[in-house]
C-alpha atoms as a PDB file:
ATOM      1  CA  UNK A   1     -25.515 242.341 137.349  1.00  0.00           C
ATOM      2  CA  UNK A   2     -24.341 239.030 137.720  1.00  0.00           C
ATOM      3  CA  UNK A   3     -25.821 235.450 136.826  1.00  0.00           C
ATOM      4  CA  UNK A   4     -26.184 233.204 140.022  1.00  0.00           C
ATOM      5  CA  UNK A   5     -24.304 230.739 138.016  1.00  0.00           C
ATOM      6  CA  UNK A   6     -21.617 232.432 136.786  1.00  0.00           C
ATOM      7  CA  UNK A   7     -18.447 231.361 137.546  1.00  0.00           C
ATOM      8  CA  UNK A   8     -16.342 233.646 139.844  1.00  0.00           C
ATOM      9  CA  UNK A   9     -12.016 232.842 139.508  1.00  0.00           C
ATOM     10  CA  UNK A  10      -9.173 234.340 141.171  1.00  0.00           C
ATOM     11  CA  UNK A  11      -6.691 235.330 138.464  1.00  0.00           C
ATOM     12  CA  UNK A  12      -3.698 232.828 138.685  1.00  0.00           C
ATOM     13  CA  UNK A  13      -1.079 236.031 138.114  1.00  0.00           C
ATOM     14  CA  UNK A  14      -2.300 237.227 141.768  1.00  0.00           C
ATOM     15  CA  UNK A  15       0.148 236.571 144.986  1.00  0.00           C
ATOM     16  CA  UNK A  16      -1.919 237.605 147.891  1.00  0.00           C
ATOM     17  CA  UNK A  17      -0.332 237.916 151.653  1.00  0.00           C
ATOM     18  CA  UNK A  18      -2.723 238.264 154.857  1.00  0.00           C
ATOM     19  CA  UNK A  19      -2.396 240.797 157.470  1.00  0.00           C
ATOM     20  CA  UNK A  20      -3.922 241.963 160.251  1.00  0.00           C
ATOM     21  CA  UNK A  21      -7.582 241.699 158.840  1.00  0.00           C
ATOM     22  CA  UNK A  22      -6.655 242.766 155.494  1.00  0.00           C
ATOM     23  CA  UNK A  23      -4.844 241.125 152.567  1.00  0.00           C
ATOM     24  CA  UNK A  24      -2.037 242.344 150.055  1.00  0.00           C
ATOM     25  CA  UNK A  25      -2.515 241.509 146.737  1.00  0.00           C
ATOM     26  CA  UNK A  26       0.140 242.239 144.177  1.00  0.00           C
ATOM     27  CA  UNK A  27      -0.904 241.751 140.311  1.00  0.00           C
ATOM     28  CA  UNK A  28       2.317 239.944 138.780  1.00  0.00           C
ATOM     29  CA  UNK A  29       1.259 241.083 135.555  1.00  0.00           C
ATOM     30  CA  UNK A  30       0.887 244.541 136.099  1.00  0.00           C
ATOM     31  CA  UNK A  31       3.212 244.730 139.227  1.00  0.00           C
ATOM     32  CA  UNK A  32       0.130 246.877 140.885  1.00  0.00           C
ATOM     33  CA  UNK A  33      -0.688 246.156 144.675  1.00  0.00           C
ATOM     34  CA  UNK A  34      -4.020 246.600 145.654  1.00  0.00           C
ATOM     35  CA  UNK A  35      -5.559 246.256 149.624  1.00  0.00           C
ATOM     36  CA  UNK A  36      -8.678 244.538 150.963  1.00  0.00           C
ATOM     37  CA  UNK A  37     -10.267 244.683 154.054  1.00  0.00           C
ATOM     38  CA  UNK A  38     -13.394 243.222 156.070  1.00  0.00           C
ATOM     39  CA  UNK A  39     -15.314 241.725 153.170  1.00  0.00           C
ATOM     40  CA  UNK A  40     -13.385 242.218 150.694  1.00  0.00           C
ATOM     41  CA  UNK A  41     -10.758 240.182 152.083  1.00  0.00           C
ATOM     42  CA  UNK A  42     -13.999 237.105 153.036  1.00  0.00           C
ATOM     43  CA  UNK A  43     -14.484 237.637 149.448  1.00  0.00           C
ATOM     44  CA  UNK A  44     -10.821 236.877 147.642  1.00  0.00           C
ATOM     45  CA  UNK A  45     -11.144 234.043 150.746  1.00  0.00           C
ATOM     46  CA  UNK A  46     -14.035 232.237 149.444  1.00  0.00           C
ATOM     47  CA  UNK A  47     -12.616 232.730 145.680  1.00  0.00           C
ATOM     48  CA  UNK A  48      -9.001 230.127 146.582  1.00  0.00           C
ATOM     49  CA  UNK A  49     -10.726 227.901 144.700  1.00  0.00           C
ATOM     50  CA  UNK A  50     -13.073 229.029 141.879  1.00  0.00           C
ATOM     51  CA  UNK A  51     -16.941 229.669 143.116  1.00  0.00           C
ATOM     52  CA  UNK A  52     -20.148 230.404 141.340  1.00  0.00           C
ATOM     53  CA  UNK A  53     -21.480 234.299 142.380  1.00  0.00           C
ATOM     54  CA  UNK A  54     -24.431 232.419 144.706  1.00  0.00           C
ATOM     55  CA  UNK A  55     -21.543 230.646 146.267  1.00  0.00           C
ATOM     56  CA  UNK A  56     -20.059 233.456 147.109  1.00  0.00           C
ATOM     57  CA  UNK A  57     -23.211 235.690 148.054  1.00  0.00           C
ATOM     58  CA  UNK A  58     -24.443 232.830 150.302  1.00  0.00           C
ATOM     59  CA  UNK A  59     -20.972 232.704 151.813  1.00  0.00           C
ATOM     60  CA  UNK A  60     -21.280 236.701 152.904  1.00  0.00           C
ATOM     61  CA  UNK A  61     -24.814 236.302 153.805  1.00  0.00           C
ATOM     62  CA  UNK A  62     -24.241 233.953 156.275  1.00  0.00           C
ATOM     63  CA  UNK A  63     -21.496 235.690 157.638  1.00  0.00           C
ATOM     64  CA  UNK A  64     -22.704 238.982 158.085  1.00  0.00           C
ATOM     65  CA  UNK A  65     -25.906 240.307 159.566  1.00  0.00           C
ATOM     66  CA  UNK A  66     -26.687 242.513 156.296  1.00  0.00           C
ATOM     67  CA  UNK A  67     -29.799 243.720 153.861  1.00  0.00           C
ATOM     68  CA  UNK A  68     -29.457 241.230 151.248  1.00  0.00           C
ATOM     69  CA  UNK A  69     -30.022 244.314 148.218  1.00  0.00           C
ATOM     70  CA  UNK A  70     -27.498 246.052 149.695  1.00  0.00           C
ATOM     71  CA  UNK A  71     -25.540 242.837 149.847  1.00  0.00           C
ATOM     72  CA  UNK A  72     -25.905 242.383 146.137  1.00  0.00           C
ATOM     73  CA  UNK A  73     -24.581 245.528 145.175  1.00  0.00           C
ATOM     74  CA  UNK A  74     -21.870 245.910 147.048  1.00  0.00           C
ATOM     75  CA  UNK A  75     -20.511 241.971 145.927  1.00  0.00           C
ATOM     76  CA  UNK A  76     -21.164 243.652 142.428  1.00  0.00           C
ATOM     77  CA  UNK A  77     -18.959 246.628 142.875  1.00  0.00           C
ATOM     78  CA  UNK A  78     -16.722 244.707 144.296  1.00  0.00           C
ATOM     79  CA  UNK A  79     -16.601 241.591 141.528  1.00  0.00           C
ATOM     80  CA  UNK A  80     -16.774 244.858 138.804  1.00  0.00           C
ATOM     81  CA  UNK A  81     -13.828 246.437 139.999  1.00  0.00           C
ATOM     82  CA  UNK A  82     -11.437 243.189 140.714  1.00  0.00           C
ATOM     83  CA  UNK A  83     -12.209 242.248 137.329  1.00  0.00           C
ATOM     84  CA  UNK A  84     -11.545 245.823 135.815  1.00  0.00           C
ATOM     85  CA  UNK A  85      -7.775 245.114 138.087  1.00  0.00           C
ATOM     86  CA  UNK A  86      -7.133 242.126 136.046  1.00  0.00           C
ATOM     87  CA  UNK A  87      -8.056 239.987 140.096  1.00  0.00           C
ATOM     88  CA  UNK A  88     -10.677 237.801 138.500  1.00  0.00           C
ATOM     89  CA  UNK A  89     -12.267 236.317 135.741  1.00  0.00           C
ATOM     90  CA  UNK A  90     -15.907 235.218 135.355  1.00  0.00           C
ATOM     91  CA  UNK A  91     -16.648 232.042 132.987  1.00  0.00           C
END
């Protein structure tokens, strides 16, 4: 779905807060909070500074001991649906 390339940002209208192996985010846009755990959470981690998607898949491989297909699509439904939130932008 995604181009290794492709430029992965965390949306600068996000606050996030961490707790206990989770984190809050609250869209000040939209004044939506939305929860992420396990992950998720390694995921909006890696993205406090904007990352290409291979940054970010590389980043998840080497933390978890996982099928890298099934990696792939679940960093895709993930990236899909903080983007559909208004969480990210890809350039």
């Amino acid at each position: 779905m995604f181009h290794p390339t492709t430029i992965i940002s965390a949306s600068p209208d996000v606050i996030v807060c961490d707790l206990d192996n989770a984190k809050a985010l609250l869209n000040l846009k939209t004044g939506t909070y939305f929860g992420l755990n396990g992950s998720a959470g390694l995921v909006w981690e890696t993205l406090s500074v904007p990352q290409t998607y291979r940054d970010v898949y590389d980043a998840l491989l080497a933390h978890f001991d996982v099928d890298e297909q099934i990696l792939k699509a679940d960093l895709d439904r993930l990236l899909a649906d903080l983007q559909e939130r208004g969480l990210v932008s890809f350039g």
